[in-house]
C-alpha atoms as a PDB file:
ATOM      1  CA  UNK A   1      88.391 102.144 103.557  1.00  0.00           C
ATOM      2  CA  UNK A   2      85.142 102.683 101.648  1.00  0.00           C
ATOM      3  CA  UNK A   3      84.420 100.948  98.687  1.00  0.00           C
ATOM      4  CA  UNK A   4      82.331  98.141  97.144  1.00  0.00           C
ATOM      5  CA  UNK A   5      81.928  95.385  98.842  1.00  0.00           C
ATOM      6  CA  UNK A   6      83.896  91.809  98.400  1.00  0.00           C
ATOM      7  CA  UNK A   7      83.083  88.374  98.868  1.00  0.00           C
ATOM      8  CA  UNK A   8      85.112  87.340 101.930  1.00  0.00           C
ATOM      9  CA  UNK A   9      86.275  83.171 102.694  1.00  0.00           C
ATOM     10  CA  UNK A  10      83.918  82.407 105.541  1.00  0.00           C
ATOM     11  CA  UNK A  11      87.243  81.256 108.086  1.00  0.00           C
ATOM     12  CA  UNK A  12      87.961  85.138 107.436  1.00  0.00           C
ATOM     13  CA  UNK A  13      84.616  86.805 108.077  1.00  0.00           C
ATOM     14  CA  UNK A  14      85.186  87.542 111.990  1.00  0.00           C
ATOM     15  CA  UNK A  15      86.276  91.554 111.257  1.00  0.00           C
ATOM     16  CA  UNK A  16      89.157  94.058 110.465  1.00  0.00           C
ATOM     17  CA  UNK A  17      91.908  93.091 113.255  1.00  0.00           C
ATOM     18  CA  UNK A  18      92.591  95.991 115.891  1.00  0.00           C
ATOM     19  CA  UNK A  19      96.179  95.927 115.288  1.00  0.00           C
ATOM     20  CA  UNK A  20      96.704  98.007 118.843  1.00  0.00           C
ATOM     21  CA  UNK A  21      94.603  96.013 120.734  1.00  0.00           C
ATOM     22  CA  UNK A  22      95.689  92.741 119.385  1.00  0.00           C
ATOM     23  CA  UNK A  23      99.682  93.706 119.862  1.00  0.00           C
ATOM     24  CA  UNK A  24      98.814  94.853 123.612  1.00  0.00           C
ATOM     25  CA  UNK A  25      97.093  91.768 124.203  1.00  0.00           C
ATOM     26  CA  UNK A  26      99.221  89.042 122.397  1.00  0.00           C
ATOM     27  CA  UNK A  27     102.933  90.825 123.910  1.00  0.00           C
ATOM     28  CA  UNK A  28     101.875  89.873 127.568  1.00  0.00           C
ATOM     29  CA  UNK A  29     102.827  86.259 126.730  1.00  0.00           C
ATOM     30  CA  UNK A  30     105.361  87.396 124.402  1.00  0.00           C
ATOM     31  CA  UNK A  31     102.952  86.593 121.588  1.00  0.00           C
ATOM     32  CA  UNK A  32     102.264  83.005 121.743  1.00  0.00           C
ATOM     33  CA  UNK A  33      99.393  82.144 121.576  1.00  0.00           C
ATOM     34  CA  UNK A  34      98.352  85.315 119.718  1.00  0.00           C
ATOM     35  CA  UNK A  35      94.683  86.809 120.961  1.00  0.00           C
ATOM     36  CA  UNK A  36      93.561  88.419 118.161  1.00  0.00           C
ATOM     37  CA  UNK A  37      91.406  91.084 118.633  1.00  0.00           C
ATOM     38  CA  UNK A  38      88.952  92.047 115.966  1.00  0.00           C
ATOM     39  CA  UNK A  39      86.741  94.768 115.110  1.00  0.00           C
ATOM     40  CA  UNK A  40      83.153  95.010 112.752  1.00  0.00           C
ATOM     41  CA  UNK A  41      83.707  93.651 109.687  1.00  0.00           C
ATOM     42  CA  UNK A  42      84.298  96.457 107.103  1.00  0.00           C
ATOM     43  CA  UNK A  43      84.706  96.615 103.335  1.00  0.00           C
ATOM     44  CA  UNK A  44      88.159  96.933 101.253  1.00  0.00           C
ATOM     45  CA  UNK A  45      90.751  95.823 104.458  1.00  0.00           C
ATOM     46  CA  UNK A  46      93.983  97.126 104.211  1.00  0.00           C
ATOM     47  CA  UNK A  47      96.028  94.924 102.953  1.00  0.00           C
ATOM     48  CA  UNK A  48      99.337  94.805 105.014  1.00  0.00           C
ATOM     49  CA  UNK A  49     102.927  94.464 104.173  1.00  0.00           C
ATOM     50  CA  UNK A  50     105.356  93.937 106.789  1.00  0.00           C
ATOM     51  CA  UNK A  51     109.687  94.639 105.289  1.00  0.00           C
ATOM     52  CA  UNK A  52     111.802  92.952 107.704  1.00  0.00           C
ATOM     53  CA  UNK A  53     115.071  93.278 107.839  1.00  0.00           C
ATOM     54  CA  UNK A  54     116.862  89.982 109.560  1.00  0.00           C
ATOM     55  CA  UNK A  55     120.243  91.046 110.360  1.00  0.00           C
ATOM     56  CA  UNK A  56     121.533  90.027 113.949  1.00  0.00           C
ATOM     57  CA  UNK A  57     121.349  93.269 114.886  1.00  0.00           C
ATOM     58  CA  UNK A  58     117.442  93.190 114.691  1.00  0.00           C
ATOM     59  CA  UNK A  59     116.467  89.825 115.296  1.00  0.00           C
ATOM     60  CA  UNK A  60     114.799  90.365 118.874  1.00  0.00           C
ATOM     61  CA  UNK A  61     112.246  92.407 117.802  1.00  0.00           C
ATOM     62  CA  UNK A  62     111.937  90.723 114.185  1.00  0.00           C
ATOM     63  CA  UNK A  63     111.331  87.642 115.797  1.00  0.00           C
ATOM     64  CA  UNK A  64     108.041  88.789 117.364  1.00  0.00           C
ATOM     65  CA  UNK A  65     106.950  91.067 114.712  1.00  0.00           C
ATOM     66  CA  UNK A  66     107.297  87.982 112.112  1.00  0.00           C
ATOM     67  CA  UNK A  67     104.983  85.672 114.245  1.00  0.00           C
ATOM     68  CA  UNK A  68     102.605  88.679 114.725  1.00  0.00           C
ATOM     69  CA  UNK A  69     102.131  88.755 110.895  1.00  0.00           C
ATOM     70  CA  UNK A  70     102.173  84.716 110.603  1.00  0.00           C
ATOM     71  CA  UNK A  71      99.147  85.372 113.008  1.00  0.00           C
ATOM     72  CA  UNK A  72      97.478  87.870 111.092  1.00  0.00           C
ATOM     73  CA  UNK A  73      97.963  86.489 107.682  1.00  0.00           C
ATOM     74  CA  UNK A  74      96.094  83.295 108.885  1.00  0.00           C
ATOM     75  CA  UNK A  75      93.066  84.339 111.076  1.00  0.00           C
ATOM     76  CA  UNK A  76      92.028  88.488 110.437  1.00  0.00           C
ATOM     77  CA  UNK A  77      93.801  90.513 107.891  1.00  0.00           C
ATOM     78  CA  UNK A  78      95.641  89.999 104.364  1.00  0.00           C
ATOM     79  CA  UNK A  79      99.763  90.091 105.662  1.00  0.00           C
ATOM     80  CA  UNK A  80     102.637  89.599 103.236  1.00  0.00           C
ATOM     81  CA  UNK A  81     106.369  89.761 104.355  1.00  0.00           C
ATOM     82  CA  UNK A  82     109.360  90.640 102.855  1.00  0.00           C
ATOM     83  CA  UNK A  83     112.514  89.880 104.807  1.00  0.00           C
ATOM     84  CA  UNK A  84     116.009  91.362 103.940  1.00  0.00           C
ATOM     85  CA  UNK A  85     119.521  91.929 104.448  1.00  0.00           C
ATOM     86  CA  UNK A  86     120.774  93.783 101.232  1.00  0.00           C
ATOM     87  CA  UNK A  87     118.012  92.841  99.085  1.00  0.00           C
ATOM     88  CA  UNK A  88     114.076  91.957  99.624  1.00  0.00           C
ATOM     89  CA  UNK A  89     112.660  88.475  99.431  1.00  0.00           C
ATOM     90  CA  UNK A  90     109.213  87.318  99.323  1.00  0.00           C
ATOM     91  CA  UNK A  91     109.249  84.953 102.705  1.00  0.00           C
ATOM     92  CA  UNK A  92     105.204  84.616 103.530  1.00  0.00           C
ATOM     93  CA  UNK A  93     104.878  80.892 102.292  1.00  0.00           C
ATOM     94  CA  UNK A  94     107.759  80.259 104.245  1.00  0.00           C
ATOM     95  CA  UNK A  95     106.397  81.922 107.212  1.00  0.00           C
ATOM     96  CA  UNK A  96     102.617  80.667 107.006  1.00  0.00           C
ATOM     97  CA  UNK A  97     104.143  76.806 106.878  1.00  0.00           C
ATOM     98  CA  UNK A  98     106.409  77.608 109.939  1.00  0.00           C
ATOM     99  CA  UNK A  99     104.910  77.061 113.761  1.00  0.00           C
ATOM    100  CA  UNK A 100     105.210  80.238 115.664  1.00  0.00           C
ATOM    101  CA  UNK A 101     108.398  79.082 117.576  1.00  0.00           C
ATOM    102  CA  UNK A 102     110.301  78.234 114.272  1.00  0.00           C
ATOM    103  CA  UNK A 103     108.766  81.405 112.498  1.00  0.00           C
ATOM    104  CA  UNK A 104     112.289  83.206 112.265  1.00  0.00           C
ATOM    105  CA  UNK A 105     114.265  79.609 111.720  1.00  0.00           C
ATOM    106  CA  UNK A 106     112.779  78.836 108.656  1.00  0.00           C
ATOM    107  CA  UNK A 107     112.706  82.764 107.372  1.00  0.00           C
ATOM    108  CA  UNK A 108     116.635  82.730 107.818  1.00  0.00           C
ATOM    109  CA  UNK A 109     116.582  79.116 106.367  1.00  0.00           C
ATOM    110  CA  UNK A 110     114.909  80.664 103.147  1.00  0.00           C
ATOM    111  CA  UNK A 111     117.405  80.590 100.149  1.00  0.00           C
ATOM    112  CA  UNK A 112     117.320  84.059  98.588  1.00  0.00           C
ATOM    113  CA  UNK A 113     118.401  85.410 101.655  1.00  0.00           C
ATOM    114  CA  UNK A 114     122.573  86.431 102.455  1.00  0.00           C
ATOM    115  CA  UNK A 115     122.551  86.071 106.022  1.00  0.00           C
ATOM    116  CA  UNK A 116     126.727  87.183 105.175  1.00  0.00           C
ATOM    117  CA  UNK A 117     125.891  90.099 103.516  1.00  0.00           C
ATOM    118  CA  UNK A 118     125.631  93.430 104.750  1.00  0.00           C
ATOM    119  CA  UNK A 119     122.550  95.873 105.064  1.00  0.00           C
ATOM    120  CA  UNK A 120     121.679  98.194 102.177  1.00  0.00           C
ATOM    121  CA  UNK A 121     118.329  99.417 102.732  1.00  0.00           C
ATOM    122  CA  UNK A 122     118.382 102.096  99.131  1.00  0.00           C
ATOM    123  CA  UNK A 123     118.616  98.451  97.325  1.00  0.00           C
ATOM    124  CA  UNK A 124     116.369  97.283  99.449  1.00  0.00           C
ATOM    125  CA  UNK A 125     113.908  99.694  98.635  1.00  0.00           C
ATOM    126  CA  UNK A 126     114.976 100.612  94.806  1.00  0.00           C
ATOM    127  CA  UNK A 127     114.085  96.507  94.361  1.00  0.00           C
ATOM    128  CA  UNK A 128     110.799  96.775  96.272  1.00  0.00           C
ATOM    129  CA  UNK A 129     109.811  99.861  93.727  1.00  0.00           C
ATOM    130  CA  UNK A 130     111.153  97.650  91.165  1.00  0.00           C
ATOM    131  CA  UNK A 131     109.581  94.939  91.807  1.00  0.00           C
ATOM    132  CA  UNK A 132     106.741  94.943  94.037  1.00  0.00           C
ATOM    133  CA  UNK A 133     105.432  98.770  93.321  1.00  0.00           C
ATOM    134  CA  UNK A 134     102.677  97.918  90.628  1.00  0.00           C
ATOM    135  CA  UNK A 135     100.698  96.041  93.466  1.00  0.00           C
ATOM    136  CA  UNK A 136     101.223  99.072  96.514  1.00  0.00           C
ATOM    137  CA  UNK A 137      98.567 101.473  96.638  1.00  0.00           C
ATOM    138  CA  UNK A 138      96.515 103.505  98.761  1.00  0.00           C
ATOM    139  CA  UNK A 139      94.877  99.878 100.336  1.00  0.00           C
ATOM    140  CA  UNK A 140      98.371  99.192 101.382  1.00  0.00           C
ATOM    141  CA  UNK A 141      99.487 100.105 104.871  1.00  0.00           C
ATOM    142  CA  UNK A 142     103.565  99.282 105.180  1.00  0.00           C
ATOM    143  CA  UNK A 143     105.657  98.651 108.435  1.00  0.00           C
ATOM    144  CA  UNK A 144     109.665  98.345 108.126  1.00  0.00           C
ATOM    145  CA  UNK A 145     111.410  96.515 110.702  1.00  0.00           C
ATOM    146  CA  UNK A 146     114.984  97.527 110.749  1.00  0.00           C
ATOM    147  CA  UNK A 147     117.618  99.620 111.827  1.00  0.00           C
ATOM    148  CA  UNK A 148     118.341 101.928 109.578  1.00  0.00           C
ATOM    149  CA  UNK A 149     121.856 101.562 109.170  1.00  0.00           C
ATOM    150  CA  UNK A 150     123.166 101.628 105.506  1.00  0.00           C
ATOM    151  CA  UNK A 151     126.782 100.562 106.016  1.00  0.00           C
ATOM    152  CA  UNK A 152     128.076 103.451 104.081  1.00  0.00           C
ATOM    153  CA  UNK A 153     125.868 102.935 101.068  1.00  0.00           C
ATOM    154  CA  UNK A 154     123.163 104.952  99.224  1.00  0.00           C
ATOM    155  CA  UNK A 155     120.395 105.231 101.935  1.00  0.00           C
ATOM    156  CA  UNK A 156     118.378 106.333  98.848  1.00  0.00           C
ATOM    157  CA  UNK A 157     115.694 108.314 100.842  1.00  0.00           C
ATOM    158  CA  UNK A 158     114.076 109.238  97.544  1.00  0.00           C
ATOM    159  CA  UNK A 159     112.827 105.820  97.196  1.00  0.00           C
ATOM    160  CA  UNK A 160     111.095 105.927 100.893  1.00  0.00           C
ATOM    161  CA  UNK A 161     109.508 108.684  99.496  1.00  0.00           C
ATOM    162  CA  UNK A 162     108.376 107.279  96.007  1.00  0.00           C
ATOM    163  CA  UNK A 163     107.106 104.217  98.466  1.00  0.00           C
ATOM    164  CA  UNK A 164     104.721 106.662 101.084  1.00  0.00           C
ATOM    165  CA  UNK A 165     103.323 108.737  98.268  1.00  0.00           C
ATOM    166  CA  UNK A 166     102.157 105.043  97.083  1.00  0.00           C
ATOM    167  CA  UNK A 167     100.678 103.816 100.268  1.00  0.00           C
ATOM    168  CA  UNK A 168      97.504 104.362 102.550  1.00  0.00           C
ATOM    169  CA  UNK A 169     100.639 104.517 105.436  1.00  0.00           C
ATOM    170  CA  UNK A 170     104.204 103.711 106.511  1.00  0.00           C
ATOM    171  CA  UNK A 171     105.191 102.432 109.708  1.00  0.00           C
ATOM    172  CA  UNK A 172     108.636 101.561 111.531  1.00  0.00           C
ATOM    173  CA  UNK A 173     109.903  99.683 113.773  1.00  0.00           C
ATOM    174  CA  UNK A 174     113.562 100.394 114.881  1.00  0.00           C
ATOM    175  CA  UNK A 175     115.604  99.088 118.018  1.00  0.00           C
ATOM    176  CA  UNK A 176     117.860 101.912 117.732  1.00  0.00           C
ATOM    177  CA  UNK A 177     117.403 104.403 120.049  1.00  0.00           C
ATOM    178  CA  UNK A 178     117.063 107.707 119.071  1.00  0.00           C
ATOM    179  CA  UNK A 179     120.301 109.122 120.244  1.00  0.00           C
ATOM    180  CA  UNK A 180     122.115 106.904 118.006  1.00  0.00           C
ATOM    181  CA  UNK A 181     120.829 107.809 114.734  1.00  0.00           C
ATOM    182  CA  UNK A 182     122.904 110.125 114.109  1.00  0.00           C
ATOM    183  CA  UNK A 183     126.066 107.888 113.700  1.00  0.00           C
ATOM    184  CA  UNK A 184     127.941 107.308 110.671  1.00  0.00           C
ATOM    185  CA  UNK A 185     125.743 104.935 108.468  1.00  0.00           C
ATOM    186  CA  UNK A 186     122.262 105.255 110.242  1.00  0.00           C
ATOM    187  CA  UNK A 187     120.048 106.728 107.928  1.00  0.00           C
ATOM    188  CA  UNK A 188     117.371 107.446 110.215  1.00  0.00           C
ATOM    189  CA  UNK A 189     116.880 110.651 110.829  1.00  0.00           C
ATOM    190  CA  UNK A 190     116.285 110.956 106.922  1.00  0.00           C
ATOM    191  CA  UNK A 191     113.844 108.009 107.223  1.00  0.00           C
ATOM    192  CA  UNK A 192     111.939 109.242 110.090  1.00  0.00           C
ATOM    193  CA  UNK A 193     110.530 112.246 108.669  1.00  0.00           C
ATOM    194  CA  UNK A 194     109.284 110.289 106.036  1.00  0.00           C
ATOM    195  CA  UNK A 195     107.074 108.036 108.302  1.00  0.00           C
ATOM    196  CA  UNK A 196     103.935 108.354 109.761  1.00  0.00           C
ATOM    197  CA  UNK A 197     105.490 106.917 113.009  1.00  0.00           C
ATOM    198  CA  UNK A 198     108.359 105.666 114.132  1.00  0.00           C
ATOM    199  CA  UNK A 199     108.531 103.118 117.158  1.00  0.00           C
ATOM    200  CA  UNK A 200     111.590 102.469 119.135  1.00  0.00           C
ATOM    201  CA  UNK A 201     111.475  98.909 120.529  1.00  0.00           C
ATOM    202  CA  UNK A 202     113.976  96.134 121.319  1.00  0.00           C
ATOM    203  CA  UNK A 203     111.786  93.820 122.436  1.00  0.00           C
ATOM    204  CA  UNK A 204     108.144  92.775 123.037  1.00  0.00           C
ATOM    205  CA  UNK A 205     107.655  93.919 125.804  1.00  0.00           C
ATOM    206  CA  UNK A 206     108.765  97.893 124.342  1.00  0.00           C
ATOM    207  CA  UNK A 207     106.598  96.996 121.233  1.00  0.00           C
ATOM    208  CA  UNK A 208     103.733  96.688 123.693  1.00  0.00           C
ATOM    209  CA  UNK A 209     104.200 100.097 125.038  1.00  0.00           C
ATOM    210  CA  UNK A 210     104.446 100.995 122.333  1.00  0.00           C
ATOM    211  CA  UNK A 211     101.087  99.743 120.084  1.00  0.00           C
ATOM    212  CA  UNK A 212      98.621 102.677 120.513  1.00  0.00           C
ATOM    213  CA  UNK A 213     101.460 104.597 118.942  1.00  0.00           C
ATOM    214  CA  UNK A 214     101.477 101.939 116.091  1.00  0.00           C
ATOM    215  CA  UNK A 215      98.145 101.021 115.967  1.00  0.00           C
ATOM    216  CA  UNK A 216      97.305 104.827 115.293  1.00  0.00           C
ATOM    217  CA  UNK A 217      99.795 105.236 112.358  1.00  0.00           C
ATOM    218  CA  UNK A 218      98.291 102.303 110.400  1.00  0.00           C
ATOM    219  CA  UNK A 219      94.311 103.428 110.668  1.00  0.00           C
END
């Protein structure tokens, strides 16, 4: 992103992190320890928000995604995290005090969360509008975690769109496969279109064949 440029804490002053390369690298060992990869320091990073939705359904892949952001947050790039069931909560001092093992213990540990309820991403996303839009802008690059499914509530698909017309670009990361989406309640087909990419990956080991696709969408 061009810009002015800004003073920088020295521990942070290695580069922009290659998200693709760094992903590749870190899944062989199921991302711990992370390598992080790093390119030329540049001006105005991208700050990066990573929604996660931690319903059982999802946890696999949530799991790695949330210590690949613990990672990031602390050695390259600016990370925040939201995680979510029915409604977003702000989880990255909870995740940047956790060790990478217990990164997903002590997000589900964190009280705001209803680990009962069930999934409603259009509240999800009407709250994140509500109360997170005033600091999303076209330095923000977004990835979503989740599967899509609404549970017979609003998707709200508007609200996706309010949310990429804000942002430099939108990311997400599903385990569903594609030939489900269009069962009752899955809201993805709506979603997709919205998105710069869409990954499908249950695990690691798919996310890693899957992080040039990634990578790409968030330049």
């Amino acid at each position: 992103m061009r810009g002015p440029s800004r003073p920088r804490p020295r521990e942070r002053s290695r580069g922009h992190l290659d998200m693709r390369r760094t992903v590749r690298s870190s899944l062989r060992t199921d991302g711990i320890p992370f390598h992080l990869v790093v390119k030329a320091p540049r001006p105005d990073r991208v700050r990066l928000l990573l929604i996660a939705d931690v319903s059982l359904s999802v946890r696999p892949i949530t799991a790695f995604t949330l210590r690949l952001a613990q990672a990031m947050h602390r050695r390259a790039d600016r990370c925040e995290v939201l995680a979510f069931v029915d409604r977003p909560v702000d989880v990255t001092d909870t995740l940047l005090a956790s060790s990478g093992d217990g990164a997903l213990a002590a997000v589900l540990a964190h009280p705001g969360l209803d680990l009962e309820a069930s999934s409603d991403y259009g509240r999800v996303l009407t709250e994140l509008l509500d109360e997170h839009g005033n600091s999303l802008n076209s330095r923000t690059s977004v990835i979503i975690v989740g599967d899509g499914r609404c549970n017979g509530l609003p998707p709200q698909v508007d609200k996706l769109e309010e949310l990429r017309r804000k942002v430099h670009r939108l990311a997400w990361i599903t385990p569903e496969p594609q030939r489900y989406w269009n069962q009752a309640s899955c809201a993805m087909p709506e979603y997709s279109e919205i998105c710069d990419e869409v990954v499908v990956a249950r695990d690691a080991a798919q996310l890693m064949a899957k992080a040039a696709e990634l990578g790409h969408a968030l330049r």
